[in-house]
PDB file of N, CA and C in Angstrom:
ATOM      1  N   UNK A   1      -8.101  19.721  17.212  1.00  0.00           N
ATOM      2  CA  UNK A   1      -7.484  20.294  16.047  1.00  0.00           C
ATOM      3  C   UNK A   1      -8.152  19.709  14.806  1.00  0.00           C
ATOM      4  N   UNK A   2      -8.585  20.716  13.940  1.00  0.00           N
ATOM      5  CA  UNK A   2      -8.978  19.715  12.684  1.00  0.00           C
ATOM      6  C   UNK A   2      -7.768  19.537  11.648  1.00  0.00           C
ATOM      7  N   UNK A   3      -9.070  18.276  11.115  1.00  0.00           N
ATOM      8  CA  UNK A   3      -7.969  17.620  10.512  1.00  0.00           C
ATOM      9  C   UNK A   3      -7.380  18.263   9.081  1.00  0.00           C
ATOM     10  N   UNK A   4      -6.299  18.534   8.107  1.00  0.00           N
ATOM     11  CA  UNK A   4      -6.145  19.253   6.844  1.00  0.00           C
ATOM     12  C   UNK A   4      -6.199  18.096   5.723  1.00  0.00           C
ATOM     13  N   UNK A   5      -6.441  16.793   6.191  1.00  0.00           N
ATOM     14  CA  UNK A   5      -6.864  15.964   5.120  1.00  0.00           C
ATOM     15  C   UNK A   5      -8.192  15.651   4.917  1.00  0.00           C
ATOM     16  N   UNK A   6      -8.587  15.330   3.483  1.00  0.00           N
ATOM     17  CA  UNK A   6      -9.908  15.157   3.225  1.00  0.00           C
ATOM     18  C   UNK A   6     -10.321  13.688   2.878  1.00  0.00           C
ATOM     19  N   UNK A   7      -9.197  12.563   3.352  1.00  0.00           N
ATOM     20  CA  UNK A   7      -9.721  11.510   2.945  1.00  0.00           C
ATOM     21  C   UNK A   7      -9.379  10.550   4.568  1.00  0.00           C
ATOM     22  N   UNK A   8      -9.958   9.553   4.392  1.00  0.00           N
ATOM     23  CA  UNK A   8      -9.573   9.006   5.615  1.00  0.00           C
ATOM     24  C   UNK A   8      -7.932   8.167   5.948  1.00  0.00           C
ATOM     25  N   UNK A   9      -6.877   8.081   4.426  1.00  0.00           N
ATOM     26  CA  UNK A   9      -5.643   7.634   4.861  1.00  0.00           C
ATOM     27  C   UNK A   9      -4.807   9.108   5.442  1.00  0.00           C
ATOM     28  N   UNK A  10      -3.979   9.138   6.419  1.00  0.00           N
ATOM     29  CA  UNK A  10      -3.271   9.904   6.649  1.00  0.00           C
ATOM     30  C   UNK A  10      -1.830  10.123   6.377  1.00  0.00           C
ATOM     31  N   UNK A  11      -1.330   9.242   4.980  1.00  0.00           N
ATOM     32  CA  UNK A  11      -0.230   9.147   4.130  1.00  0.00           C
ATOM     33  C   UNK A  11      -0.260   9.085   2.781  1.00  0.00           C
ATOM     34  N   UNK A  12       0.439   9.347   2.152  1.00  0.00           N
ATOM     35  CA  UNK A  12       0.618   8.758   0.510  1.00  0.00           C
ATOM     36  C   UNK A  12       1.350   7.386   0.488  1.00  0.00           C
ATOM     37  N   UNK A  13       2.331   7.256   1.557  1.00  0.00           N
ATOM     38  CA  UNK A  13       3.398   6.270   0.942  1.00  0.00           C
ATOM     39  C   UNK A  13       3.368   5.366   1.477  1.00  0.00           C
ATOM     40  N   UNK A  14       2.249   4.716   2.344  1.00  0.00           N
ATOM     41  CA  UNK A  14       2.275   3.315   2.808  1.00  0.00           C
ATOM     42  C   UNK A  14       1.741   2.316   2.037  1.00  0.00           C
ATOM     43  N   UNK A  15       1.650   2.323   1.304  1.00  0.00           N
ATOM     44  CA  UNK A  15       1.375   1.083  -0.123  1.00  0.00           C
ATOM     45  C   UNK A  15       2.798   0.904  -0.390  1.00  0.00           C
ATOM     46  N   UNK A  16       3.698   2.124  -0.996  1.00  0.00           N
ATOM     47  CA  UNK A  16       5.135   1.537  -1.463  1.00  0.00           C
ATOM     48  C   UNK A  16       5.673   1.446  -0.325  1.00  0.00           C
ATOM     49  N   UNK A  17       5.860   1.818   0.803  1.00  0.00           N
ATOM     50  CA  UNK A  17       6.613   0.894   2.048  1.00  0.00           C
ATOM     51  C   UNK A  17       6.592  -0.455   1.989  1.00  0.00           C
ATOM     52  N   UNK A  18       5.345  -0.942   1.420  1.00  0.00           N
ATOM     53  CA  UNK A  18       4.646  -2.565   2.045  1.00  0.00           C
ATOM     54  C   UNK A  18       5.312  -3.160   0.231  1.00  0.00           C
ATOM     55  N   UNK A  19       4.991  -2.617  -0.493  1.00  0.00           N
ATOM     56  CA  UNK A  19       5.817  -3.242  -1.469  1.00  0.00           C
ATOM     57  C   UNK A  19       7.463  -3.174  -1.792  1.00  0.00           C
ATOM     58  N   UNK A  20       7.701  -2.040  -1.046  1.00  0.00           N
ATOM     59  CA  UNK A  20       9.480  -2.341  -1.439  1.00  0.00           C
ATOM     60  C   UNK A  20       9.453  -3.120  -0.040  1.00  0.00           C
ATOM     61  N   UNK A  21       8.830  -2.994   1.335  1.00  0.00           N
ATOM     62  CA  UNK A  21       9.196  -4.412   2.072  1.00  0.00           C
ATOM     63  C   UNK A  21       9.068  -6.305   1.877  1.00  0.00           C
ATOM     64  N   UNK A  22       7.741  -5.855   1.253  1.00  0.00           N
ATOM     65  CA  UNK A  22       7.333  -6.930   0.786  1.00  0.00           C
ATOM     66  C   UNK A  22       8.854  -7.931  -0.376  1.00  0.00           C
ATOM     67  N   UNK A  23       8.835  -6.980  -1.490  1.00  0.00           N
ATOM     68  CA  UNK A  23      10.532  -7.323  -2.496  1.00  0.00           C
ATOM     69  C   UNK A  23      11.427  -7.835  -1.632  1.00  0.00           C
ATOM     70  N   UNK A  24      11.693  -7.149  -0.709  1.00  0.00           N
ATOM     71  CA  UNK A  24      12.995  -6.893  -0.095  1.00  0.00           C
ATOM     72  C   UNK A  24      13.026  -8.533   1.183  1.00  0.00           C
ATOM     73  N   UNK A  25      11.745  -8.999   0.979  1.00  0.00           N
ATOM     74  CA  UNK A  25      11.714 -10.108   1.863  1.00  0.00           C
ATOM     75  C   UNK A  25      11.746 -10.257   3.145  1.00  0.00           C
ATOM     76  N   UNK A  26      11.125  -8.859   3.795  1.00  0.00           N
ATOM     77  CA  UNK A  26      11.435  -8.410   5.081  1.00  0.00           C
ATOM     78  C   UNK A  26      10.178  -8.322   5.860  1.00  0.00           C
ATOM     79  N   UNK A  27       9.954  -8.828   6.790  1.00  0.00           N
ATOM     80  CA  UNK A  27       8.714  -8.213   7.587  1.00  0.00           C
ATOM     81  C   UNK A  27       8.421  -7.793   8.088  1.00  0.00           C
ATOM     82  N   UNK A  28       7.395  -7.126   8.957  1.00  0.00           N
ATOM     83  CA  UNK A  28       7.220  -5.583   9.592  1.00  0.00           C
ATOM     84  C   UNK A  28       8.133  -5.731  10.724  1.00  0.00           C
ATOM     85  N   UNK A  29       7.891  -7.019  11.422  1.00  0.00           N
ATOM     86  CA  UNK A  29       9.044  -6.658  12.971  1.00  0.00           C
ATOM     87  C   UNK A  29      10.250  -6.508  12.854  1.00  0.00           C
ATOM     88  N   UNK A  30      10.787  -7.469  11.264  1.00  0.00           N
ATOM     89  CA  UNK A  30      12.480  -6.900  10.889  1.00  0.00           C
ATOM     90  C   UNK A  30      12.458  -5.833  10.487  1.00  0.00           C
ATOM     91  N   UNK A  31      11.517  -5.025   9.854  1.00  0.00           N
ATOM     92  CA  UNK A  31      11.582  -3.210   9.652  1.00  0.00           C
ATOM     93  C   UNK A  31      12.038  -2.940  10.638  1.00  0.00           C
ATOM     94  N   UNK A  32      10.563  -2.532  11.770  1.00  0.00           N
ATOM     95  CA  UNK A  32      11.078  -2.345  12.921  1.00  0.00           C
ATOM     96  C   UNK A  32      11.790  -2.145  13.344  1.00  0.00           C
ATOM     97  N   UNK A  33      12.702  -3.983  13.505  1.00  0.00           N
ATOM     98  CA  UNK A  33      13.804  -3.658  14.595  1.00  0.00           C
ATOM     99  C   UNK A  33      15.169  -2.841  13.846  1.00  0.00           C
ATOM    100  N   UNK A  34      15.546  -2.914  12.490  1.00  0.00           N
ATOM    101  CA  UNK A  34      16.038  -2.494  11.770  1.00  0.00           C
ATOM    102  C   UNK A  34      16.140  -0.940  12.218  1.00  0.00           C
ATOM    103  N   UNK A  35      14.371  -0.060  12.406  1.00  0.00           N
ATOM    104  CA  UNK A  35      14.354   0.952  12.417  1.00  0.00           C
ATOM    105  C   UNK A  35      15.300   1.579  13.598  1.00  0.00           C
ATOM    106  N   UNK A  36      14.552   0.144  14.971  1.00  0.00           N
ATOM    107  CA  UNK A  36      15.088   0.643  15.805  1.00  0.00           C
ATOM    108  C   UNK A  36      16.790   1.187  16.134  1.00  0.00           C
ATOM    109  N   UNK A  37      17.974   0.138  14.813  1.00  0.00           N
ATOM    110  CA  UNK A  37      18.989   0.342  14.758  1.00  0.00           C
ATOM    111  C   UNK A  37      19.321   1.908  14.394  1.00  0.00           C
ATOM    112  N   UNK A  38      18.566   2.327  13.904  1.00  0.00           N
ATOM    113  CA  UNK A  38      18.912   3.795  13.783  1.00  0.00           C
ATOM    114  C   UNK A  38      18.315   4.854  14.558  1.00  0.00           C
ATOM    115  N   UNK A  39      18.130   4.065  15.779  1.00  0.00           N
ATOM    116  CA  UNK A  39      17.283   5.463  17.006  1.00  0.00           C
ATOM    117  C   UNK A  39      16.098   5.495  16.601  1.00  0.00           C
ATOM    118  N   UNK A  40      15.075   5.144  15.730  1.00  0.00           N
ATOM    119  CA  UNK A  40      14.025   5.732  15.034  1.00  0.00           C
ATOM    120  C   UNK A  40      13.003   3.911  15.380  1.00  0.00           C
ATOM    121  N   UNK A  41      12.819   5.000  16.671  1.00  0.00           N
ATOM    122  CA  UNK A  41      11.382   3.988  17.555  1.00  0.00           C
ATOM    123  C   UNK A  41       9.987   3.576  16.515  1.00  0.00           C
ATOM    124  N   UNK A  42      10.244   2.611  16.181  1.00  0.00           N
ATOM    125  CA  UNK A  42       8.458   2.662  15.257  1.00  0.00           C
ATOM    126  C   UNK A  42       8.465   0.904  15.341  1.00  0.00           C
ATOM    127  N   UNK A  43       6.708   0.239  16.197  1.00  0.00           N
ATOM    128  CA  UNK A  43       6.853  -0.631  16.649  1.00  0.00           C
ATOM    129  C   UNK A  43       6.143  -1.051  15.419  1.00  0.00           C
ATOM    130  N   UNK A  44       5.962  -2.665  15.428  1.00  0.00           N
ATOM    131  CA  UNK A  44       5.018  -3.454  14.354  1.00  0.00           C
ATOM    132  C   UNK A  44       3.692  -3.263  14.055  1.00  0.00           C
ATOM    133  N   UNK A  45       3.484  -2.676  15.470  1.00  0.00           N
ATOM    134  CA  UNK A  45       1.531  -2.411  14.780  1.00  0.00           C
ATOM    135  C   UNK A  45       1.794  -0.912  14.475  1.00  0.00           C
ATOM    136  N   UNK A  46       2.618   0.030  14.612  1.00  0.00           N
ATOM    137  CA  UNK A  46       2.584   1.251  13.637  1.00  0.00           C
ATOM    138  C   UNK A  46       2.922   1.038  12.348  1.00  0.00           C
ATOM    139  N   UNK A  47       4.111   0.020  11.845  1.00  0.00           N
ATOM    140  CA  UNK A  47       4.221  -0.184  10.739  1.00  0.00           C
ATOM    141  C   UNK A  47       2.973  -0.764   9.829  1.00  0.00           C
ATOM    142  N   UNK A  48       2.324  -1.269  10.444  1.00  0.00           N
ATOM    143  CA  UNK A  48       0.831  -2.037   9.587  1.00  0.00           C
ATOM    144  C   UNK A  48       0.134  -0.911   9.590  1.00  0.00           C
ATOM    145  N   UNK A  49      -0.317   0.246  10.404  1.00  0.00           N
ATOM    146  CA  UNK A  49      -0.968   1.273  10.614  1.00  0.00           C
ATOM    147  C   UNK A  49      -0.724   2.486   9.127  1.00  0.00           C
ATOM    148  N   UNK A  50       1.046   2.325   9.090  1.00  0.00           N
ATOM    149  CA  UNK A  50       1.455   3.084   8.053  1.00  0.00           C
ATOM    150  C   UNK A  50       1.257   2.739   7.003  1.00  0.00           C
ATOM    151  N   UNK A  51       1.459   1.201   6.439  1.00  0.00           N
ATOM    152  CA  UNK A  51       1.109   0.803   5.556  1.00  0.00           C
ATOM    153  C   UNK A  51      -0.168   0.743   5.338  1.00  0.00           C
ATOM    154  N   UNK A  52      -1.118   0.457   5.912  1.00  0.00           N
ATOM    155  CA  UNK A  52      -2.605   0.762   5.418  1.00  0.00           C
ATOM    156  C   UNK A  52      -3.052   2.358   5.548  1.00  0.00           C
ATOM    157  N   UNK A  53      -1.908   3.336   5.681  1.00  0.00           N
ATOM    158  CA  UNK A  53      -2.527   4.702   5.678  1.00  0.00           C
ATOM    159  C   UNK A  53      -3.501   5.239   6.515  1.00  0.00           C
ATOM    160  N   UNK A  54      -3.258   4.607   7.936  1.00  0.00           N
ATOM    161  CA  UNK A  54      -4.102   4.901   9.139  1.00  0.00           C
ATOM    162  C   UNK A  54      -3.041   5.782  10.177  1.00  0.00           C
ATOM    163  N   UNK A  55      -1.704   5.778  10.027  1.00  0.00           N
ATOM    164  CA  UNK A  55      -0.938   6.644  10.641  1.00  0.00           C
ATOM    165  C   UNK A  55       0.174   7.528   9.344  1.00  0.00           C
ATOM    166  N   UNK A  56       0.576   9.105  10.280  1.00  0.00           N
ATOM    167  CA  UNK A  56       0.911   9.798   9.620  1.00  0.00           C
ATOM    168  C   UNK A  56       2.573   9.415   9.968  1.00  0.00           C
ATOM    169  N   UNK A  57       3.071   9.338   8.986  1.00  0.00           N
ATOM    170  CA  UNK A  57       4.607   9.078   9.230  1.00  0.00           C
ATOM    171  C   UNK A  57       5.812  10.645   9.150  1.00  0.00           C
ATOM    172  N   UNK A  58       6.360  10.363  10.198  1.00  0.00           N
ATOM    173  CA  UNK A  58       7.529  11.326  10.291  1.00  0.00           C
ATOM    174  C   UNK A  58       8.832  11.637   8.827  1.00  0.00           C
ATOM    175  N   UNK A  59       9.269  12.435   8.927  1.00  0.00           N
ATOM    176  CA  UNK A  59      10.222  12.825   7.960  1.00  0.00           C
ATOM    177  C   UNK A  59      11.432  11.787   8.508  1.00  0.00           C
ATOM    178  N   UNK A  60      11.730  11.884   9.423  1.00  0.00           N
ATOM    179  CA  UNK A  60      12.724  10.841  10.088  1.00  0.00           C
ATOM    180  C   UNK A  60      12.691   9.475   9.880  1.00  0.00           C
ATOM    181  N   UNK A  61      11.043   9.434  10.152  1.00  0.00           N
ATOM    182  CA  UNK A  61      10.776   7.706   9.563  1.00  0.00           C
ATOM    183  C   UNK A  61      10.473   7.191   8.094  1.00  0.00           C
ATOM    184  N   UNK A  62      10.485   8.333   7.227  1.00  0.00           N
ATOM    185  CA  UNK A  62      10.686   8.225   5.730  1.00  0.00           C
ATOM    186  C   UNK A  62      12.016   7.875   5.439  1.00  0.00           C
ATOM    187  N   UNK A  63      12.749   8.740   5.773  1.00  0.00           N
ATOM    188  CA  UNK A  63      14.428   8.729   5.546  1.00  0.00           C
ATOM    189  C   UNK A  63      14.924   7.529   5.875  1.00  0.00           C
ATOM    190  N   UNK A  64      14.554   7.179   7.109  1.00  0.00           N
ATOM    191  CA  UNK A  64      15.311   5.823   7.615  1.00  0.00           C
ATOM    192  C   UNK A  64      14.727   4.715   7.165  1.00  0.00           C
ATOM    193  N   UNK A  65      13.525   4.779   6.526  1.00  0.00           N
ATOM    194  CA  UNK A  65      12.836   3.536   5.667  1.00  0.00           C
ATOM    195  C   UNK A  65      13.663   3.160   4.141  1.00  0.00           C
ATOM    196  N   UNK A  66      13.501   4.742   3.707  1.00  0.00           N
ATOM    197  CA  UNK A  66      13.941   4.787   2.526  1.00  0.00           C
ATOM    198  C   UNK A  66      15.345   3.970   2.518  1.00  0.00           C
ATOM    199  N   UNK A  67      16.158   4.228   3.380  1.00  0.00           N
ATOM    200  CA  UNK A  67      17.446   3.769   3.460  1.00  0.00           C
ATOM    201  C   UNK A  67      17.310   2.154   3.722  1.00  0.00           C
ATOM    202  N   UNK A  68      17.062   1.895   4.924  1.00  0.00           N
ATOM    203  CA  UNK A  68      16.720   0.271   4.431  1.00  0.00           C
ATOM    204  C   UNK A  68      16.217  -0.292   4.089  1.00  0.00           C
ATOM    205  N   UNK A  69      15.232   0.213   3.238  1.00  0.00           N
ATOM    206  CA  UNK A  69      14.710  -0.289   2.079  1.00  0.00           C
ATOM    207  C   UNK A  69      15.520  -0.479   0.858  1.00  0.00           C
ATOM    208  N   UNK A  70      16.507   0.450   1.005  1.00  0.00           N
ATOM    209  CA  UNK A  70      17.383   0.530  -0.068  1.00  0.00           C
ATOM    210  C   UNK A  70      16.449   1.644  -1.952  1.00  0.00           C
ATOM    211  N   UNK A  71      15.743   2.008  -1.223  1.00  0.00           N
ATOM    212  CA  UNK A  71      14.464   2.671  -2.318  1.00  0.00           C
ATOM    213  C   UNK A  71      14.821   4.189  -2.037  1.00  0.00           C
ATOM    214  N   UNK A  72      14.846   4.794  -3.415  1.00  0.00           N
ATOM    215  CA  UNK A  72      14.555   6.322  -3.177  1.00  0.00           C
ATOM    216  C   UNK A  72      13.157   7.369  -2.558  1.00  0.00           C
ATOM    217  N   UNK A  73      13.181   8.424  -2.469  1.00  0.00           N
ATOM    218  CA  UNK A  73      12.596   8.953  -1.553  1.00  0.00           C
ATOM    219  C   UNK A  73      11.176   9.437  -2.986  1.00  0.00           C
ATOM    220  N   UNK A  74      11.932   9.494  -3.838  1.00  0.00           N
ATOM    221  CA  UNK A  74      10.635   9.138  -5.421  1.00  0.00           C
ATOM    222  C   UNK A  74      10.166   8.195  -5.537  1.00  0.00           C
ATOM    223  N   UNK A  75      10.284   6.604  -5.240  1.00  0.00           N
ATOM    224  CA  UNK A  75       9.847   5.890  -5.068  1.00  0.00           C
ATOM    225  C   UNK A  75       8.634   5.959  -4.225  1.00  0.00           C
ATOM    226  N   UNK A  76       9.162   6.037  -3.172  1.00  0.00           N
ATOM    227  CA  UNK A  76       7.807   6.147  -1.797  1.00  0.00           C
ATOM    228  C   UNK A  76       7.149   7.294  -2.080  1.00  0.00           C
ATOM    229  N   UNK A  77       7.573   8.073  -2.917  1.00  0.00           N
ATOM    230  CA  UNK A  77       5.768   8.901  -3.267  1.00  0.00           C
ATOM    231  C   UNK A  77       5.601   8.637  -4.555  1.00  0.00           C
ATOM    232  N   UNK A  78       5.807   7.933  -4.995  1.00  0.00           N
ATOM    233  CA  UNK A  78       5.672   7.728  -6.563  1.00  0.00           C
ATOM    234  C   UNK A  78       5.731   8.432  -7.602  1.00  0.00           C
ATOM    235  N   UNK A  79       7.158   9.074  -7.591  1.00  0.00           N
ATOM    236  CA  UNK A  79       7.469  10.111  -8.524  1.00  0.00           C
ATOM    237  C   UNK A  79       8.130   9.203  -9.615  1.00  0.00           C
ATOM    238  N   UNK A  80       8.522   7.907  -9.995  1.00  0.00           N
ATOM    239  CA  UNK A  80       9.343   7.154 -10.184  1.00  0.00           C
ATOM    240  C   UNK A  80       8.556   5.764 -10.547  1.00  0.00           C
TER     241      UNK A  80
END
């Protein structure tokens, strides 16, 4: 399948993931397991993957970031 992006990250919002985690004093495996509290499987080396914009993240795994992150959903694309 080709690809519909033209650059090599496959996200916008893994820079502000890593900085509202980073604030928030949390680290990727407490994301994680955090995530995992809400059904929403995403292990530690996907979270580093997302944050450096090497994996494409789900609508599910936006939402449930956003939330324990405690950050709006303008935030993580930087409308805000």
């Amino acid at each position: 399948m080709k690809r519909i992006i033209d650059t090599e990250n496959t996200n916008i919002i893994g820079p502000k993931i890593k900085e509202a985690r980073t604030s928030a004093g949390m680290s990727q495996k407490e994301l994680s397991e955090k995530l995992e509290l809400m059904a929403v499987y995403t292990c530690r080396g996907s979270i580093s993957r997302i944050e450096n914009g090497k994996r494409a993240v789900t609508d599910i795994e936006i939402d449930a970031i956003s939330k324990i992150l405690d950050v709006s959903l303008d935030f993580l694309f930087g409308r805000e």
